[in-house]
PDB file of N, CA and C in Angstrom:
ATOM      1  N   UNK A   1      24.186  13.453  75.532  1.00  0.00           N
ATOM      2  CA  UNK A   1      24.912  12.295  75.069  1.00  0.00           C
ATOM      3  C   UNK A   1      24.221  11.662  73.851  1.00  0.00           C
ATOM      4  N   UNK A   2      22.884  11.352  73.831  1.00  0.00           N
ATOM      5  CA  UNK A   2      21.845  11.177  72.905  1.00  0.00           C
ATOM      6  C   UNK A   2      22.405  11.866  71.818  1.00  0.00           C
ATOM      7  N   UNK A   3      22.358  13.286  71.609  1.00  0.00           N
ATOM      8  CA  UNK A   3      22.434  14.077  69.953  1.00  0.00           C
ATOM      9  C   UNK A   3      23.660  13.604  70.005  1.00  0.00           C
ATOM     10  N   UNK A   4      25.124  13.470  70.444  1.00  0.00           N
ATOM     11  CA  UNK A   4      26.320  13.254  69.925  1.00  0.00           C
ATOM     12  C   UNK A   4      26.241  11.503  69.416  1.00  0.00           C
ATOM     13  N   UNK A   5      25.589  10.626  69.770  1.00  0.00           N
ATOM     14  CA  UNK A   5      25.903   9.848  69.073  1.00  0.00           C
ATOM     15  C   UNK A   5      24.804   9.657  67.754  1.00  0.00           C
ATOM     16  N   UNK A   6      23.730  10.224  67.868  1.00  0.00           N
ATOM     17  CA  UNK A   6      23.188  10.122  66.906  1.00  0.00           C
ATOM     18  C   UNK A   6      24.278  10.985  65.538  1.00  0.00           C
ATOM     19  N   UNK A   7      24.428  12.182  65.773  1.00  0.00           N
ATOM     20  CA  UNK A   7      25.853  12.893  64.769  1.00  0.00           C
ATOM     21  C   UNK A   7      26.223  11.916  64.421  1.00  0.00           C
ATOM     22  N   UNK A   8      27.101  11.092  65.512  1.00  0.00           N
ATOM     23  CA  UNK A   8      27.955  10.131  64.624  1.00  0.00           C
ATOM     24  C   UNK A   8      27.584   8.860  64.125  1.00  0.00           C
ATOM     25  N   UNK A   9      26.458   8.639  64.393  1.00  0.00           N
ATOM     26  CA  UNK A   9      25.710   7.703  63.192  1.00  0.00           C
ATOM     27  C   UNK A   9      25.365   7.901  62.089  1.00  0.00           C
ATOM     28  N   UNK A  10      25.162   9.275  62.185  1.00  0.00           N
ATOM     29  CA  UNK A  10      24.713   9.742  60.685  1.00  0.00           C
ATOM     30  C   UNK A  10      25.976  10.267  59.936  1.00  0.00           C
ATOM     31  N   UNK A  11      26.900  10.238  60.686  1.00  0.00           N
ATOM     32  CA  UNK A  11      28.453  10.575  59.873  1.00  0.00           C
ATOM     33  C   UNK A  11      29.394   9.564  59.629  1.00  0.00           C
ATOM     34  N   UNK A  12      29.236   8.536  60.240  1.00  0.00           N
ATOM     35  CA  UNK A  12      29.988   7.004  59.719  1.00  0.00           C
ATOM     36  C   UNK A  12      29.778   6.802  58.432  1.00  0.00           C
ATOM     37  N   UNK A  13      28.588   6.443  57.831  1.00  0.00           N
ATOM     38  CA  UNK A  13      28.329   6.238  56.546  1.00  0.00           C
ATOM     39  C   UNK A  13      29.500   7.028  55.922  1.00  0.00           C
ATOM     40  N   UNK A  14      29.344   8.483  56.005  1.00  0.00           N
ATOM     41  CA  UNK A  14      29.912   9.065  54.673  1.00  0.00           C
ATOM     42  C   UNK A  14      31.205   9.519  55.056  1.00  0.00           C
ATOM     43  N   UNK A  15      32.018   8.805  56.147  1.00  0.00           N
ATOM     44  CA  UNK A  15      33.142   8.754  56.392  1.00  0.00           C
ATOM     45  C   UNK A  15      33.665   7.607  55.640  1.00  0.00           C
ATOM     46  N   UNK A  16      33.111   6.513  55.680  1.00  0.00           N
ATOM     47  CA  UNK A  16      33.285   5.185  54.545  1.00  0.00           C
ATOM     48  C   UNK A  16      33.149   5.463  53.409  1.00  0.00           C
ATOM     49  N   UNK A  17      31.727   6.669  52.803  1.00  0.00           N
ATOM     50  CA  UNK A  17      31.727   6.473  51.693  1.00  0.00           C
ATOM     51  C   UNK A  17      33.002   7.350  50.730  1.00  0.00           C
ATOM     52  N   UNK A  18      33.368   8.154  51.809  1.00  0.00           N
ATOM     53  CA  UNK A  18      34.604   9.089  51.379  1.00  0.00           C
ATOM     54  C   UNK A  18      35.588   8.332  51.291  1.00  0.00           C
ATOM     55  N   UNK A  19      35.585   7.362  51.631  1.00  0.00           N
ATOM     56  CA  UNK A  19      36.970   6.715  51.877  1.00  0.00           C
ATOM     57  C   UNK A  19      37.224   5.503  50.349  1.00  0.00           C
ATOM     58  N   UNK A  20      36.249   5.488  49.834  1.00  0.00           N
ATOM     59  CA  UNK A  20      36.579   4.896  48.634  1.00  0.00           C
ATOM     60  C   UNK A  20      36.410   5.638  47.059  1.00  0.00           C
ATOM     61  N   UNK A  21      37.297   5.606  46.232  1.00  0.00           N
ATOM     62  CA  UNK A  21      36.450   5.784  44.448  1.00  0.00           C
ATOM     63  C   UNK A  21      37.119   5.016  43.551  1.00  0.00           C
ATOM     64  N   UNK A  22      36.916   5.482  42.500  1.00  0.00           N
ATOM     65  CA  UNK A  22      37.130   4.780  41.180  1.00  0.00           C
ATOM     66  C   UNK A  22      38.798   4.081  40.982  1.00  0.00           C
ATOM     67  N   UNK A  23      39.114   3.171  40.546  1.00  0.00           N
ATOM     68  CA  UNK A  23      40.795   3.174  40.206  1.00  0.00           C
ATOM     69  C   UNK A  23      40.692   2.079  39.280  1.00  0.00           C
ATOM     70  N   UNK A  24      41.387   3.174  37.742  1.00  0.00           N
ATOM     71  CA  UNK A  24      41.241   3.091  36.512  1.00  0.00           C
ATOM     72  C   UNK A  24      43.198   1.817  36.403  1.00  0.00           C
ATOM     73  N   UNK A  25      42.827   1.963  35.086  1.00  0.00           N
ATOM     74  CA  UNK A  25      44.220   1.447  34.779  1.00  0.00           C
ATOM     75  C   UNK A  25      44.539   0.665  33.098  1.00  0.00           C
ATOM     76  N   UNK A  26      45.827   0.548  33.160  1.00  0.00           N
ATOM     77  CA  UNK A  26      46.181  -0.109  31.813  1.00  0.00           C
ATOM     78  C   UNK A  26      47.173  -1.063  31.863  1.00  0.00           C
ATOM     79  N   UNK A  27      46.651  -2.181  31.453  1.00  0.00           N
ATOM     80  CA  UNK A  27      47.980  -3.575  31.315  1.00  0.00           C
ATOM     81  C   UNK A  27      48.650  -3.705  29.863  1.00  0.00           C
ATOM     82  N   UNK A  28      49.647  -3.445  29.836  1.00  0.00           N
ATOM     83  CA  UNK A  28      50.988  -3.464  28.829  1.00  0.00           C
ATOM     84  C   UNK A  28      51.728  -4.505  29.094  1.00  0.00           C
ATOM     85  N   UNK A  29      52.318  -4.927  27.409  1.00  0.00           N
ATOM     86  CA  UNK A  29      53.016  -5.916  27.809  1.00  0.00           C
ATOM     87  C   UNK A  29      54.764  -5.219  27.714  1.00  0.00           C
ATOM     88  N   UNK A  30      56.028  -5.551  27.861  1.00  0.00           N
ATOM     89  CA  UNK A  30      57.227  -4.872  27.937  1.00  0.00           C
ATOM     90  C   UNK A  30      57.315  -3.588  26.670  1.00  0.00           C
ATOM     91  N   UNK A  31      56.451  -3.844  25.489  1.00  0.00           N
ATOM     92  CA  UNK A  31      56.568  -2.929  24.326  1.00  0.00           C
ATOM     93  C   UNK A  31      55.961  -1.891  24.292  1.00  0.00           C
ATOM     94  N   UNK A  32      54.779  -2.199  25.731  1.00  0.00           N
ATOM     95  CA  UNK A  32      53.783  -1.001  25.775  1.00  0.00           C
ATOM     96  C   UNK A  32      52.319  -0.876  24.799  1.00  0.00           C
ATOM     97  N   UNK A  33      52.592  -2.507  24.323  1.00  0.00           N
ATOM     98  CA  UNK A  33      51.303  -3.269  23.475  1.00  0.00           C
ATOM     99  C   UNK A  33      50.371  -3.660  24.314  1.00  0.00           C
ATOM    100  N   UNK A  34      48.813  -2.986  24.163  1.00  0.00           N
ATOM    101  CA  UNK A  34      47.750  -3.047  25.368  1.00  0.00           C
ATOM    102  C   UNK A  34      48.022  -4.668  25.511  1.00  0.00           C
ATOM    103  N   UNK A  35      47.442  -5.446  26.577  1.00  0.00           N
ATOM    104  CA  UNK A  35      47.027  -7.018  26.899  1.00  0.00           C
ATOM    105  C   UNK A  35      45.293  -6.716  26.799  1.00  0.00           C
ATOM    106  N   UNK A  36      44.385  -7.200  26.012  1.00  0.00           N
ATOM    107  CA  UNK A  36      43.035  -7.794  26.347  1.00  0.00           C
ATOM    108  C   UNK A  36      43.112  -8.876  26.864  1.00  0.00           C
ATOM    109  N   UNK A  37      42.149  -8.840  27.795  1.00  0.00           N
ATOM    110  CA  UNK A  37      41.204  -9.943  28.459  1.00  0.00           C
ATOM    111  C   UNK A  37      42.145 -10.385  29.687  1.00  0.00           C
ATOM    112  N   UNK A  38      43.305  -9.652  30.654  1.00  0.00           N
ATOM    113  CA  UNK A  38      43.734  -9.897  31.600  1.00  0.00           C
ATOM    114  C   UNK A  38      43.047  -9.633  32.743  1.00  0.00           C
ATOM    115  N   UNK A  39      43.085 -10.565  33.789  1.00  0.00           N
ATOM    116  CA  UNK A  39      42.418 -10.316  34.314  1.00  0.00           C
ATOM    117  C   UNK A  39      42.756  -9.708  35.999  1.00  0.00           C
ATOM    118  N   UNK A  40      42.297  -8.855  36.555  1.00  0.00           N
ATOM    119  CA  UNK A  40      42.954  -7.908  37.729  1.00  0.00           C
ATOM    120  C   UNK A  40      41.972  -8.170  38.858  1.00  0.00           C
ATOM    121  N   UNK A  41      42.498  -8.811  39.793  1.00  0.00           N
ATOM    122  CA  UNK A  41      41.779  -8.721  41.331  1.00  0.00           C
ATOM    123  C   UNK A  41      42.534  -7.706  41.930  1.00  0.00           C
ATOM    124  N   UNK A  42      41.768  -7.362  42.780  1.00  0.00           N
ATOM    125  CA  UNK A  42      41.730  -6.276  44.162  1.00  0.00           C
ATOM    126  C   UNK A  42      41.723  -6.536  45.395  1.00  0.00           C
ATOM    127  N   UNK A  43      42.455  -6.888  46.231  1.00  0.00           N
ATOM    128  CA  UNK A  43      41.873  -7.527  47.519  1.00  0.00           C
ATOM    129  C   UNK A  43      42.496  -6.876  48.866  1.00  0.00           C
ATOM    130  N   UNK A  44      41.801  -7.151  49.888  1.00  0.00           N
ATOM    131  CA  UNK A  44      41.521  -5.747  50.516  1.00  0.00           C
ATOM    132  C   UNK A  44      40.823  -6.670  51.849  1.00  0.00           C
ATOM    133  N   UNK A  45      41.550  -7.128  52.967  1.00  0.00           N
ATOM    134  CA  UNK A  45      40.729  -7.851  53.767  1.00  0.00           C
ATOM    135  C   UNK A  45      40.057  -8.730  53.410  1.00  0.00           C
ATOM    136  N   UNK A  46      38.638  -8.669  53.619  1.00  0.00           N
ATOM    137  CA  UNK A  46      37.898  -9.845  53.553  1.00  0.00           C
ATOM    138  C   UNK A  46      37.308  -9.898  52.070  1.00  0.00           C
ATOM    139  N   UNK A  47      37.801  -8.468  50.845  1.00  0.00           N
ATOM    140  CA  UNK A  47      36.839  -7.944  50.383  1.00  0.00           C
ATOM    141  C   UNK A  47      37.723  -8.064  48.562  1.00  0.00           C
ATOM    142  N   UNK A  48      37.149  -8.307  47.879  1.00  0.00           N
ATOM    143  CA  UNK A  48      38.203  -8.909  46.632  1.00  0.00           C
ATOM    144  C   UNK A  48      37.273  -8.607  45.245  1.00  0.00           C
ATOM    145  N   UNK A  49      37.714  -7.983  45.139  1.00  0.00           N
ATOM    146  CA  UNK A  49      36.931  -7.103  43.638  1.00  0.00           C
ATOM    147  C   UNK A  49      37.729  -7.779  42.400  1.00  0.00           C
ATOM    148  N   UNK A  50      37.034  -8.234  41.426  1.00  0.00           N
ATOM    149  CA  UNK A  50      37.744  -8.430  39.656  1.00  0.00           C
ATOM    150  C   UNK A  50      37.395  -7.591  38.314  1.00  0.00           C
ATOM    151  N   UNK A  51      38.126  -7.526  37.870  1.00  0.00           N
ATOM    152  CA  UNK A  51      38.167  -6.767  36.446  1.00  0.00           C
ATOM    153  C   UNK A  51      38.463  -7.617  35.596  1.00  0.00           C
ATOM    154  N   UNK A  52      38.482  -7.156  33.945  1.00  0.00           N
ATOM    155  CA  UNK A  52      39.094  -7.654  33.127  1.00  0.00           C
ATOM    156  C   UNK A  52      39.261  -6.678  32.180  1.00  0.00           C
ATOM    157  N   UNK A  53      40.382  -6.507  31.560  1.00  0.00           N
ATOM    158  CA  UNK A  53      40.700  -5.769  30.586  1.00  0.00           C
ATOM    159  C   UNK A  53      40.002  -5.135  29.239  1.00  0.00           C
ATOM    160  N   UNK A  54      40.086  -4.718  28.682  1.00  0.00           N
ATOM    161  CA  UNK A  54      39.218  -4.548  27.445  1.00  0.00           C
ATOM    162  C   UNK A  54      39.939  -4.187  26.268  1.00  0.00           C
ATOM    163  N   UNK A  55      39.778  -3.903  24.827  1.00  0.00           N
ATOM    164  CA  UNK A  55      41.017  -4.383  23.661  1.00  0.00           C
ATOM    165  C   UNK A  55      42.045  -3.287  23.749  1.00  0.00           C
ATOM    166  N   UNK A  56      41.805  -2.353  24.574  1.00  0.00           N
ATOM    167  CA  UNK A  56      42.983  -1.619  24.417  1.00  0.00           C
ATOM    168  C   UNK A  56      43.609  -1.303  25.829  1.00  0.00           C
ATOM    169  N   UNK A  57      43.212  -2.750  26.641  1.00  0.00           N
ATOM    170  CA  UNK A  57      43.823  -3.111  28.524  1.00  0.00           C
ATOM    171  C   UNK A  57      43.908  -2.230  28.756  1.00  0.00           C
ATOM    172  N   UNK A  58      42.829  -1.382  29.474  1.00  0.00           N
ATOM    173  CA  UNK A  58      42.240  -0.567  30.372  1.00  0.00           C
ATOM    174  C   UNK A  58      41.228  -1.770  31.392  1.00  0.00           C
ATOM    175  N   UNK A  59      41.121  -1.413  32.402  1.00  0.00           N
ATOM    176  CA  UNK A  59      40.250  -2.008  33.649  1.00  0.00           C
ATOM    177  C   UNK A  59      39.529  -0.544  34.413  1.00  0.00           C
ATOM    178  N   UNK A  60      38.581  -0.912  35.208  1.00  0.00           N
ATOM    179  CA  UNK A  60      38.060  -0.284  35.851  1.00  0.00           C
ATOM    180  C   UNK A  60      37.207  -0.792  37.171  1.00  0.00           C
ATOM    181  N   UNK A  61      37.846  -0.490  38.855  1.00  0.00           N
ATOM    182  CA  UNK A  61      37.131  -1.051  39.838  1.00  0.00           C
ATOM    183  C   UNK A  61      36.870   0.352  40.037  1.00  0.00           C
ATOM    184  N   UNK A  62      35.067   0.648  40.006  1.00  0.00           N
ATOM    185  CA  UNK A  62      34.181   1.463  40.285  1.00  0.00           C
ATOM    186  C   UNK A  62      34.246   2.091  41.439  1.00  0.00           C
ATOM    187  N   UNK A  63      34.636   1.062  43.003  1.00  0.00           N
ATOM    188  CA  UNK A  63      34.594   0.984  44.267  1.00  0.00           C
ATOM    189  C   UNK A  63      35.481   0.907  44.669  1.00  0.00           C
ATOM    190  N   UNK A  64      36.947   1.302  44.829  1.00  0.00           N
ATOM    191  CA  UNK A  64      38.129   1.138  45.226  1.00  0.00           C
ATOM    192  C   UNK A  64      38.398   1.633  46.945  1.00  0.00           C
ATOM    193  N   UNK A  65      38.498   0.999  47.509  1.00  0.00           N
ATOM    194  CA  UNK A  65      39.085   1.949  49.353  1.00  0.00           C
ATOM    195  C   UNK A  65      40.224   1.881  49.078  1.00  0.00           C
ATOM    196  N   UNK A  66      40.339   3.079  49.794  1.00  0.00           N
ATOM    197  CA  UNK A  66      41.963   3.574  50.206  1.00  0.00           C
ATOM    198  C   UNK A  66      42.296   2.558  50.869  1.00  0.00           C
ATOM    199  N   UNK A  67      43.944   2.778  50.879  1.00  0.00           N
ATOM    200  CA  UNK A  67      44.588   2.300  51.839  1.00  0.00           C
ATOM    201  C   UNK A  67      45.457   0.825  50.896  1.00  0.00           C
ATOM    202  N   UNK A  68      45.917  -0.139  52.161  1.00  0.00           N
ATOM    203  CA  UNK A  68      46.659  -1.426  51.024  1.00  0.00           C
ATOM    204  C   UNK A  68      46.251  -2.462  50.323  1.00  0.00           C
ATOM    205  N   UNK A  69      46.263  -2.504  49.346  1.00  0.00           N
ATOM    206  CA  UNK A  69      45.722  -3.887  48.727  1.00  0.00           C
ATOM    207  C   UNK A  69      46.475  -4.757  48.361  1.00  0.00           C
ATOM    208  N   UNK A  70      45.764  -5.670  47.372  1.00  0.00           N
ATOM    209  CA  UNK A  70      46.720  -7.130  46.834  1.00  0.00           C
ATOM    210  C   UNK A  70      46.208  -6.671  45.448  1.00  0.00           C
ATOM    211  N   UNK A  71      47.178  -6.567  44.554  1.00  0.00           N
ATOM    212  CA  UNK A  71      46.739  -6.449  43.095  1.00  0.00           C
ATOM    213  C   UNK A  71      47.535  -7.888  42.567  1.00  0.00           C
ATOM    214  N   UNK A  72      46.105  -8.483  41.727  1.00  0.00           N
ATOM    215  CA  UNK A  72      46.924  -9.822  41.049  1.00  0.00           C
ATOM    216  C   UNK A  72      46.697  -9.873  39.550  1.00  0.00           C
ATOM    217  N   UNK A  73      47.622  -9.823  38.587  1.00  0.00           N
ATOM    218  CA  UNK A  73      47.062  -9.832  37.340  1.00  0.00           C
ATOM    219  C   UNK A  73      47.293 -11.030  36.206  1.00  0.00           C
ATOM    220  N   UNK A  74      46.675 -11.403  35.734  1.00  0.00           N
ATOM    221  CA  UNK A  74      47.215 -12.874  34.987  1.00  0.00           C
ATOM    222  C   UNK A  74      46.122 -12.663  33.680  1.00  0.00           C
ATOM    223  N   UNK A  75      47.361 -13.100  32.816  1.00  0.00           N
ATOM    224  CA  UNK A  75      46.435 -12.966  31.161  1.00  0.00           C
ATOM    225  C   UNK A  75      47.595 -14.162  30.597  1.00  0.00           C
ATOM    226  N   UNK A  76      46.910 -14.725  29.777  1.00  0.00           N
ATOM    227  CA  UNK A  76      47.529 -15.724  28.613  1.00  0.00           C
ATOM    228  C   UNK A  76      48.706 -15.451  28.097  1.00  0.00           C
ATOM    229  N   UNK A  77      49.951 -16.373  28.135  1.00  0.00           N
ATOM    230  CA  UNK A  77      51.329 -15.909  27.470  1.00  0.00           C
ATOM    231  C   UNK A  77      52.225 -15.135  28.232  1.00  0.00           C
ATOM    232  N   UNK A  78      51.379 -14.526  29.659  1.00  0.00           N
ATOM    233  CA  UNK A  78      52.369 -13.424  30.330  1.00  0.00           C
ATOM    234  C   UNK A  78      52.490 -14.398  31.583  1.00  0.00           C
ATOM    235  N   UNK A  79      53.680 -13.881  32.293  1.00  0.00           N
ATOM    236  CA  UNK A  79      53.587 -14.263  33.903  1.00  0.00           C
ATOM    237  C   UNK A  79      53.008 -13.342  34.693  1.00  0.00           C
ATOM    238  N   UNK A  80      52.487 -14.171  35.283  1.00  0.00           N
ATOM    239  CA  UNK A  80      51.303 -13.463  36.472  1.00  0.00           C
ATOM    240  C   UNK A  80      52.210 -12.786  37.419  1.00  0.00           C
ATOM    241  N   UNK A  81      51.207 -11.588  37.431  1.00  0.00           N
ATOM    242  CA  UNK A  81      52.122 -10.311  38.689  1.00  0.00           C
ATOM    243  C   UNK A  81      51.099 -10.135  39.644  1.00  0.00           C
ATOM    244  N   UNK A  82      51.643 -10.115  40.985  1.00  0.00           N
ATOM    245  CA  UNK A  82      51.289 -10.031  42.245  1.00  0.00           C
ATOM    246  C   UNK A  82      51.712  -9.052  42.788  1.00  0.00           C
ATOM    247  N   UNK A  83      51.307  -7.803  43.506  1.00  0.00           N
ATOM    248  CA  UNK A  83      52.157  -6.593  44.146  1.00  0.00           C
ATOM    249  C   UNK A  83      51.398  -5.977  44.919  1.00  0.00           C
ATOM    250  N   UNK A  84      51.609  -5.315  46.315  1.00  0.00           N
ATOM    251  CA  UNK A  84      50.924  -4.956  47.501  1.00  0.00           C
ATOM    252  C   UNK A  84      50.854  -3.444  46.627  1.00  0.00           C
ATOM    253  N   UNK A  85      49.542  -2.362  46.794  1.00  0.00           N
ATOM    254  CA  UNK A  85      49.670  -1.264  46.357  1.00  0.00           C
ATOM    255  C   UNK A  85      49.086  -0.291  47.152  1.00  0.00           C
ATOM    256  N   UNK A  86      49.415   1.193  47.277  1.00  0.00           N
ATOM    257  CA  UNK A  86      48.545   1.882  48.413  1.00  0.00           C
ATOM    258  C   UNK A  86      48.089   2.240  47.630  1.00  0.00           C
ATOM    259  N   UNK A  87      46.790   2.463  47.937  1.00  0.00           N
ATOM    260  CA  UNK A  87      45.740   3.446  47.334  1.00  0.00           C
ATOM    261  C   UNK A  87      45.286   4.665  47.950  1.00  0.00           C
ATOM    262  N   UNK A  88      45.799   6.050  47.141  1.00  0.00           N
ATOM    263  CA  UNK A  88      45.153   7.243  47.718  1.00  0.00           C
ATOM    264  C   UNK A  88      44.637   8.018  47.362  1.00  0.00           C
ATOM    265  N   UNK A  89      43.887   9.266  47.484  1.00  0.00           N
ATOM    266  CA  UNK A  89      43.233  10.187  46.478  1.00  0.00           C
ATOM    267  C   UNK A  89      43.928  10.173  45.503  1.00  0.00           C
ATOM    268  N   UNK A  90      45.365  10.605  45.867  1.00  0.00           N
ATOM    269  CA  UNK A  90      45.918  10.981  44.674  1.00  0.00           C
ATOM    270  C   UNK A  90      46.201   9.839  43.707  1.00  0.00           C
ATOM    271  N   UNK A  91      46.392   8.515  44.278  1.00  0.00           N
ATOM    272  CA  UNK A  91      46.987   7.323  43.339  1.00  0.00           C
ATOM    273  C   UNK A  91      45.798   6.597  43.213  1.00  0.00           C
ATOM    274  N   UNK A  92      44.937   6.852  41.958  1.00  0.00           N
ATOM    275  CA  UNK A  92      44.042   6.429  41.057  1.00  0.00           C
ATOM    276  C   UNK A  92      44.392   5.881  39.679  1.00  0.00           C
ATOM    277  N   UNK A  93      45.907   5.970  39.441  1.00  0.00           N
ATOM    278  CA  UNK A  93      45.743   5.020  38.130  1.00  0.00           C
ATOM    279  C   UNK A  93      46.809   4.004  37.659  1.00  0.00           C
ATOM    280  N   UNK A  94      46.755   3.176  37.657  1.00  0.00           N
ATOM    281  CA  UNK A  94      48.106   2.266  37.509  1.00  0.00           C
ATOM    282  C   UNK A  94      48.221   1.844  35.991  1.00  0.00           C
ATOM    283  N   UNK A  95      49.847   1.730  35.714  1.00  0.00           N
ATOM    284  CA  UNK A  95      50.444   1.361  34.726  1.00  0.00           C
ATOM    285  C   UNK A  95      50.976   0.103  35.228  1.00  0.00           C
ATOM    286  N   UNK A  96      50.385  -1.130  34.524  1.00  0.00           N
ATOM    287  CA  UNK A  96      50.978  -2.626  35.093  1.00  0.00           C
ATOM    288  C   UNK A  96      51.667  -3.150  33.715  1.00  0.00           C
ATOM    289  N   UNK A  97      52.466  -3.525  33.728  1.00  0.00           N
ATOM    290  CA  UNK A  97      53.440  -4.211  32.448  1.00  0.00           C
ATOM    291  C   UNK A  97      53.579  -5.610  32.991  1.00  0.00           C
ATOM    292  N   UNK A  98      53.275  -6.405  31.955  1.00  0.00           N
ATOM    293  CA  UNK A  98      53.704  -7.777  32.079  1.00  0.00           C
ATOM    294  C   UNK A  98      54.410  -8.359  31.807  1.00  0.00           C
ATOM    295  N   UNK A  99      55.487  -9.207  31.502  1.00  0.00           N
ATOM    296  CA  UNK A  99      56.532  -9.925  31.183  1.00  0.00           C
ATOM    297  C   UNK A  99      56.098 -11.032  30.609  1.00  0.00           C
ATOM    298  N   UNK A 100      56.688 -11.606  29.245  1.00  0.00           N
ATOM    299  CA  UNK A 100      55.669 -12.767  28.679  1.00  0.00           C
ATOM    300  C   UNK A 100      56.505 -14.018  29.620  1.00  0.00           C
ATOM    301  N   UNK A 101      55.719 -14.714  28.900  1.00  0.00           N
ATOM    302  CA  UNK A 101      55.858 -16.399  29.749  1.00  0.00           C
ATOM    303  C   UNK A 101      56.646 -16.951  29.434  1.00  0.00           C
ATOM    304  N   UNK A 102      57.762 -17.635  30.227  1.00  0.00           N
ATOM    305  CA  UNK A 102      58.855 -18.429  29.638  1.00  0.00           C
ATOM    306  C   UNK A 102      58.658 -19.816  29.337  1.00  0.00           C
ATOM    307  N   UNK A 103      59.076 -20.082  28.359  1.00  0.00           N
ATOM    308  CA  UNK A 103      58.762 -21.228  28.203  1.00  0.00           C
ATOM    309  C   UNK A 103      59.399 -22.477  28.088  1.00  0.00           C
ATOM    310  N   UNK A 104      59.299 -23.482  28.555  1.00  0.00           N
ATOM    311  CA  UNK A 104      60.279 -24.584  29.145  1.00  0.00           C
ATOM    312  C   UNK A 104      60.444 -26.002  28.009  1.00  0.00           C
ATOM    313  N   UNK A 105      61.237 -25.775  27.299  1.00  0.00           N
ATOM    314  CA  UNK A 105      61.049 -26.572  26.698  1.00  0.00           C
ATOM    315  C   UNK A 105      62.152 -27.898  26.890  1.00  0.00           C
TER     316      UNK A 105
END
């Protein structure tokens, strides 16, 4: 009983660590004109990662887990987008488009 749980102590770790990687991406506005400096949370349970864009709105969370998140993105002039997303091996890269800001005059 001893060696089987020791196995699975030493295999938890890299069952977690398998379970997360990289998830890249690019924020556009409707023309497909990058957005700099928007900014992208990740959230994930208790656990909420941020990015920010760079001049040609690309982001990058290093540490991504599978499974559902909260993606929130908000940059200057646009309306802020909110959207539940799965994350899986295969879905590592998102295309987010923003809609500019209406304005109330």
């Amino acid at each position: 009983m001893a060696k089987w749980m020791l196995i699975v102590v030493f295999l938890l770790p890299a069952v977690t660590l398998a379970a997360k990687a990289p998830l890249a991406g690019r924020v556009v506005d409707a023309n497909g004109k990058a957005i700099a400096g928007a900014t992208i949370t990740l959230s994930s349970g208790l656990h909420s990662q941020h990015a920010v864009t760079d001049r040609n709105g690309q982001f990058l969370f290093p540490d991504a887990a599978n499974g559902s998140a909260l993606l929130s993105v908000t940059a200057t002039a646009f309306q802020p987008l909110t959207q539940r997303v799965q994350l899986t091996a295969a879905q590592r890269i998102l295309d987010i488009h923003l809609l500019p800001q209406i304005s109330r005059t």
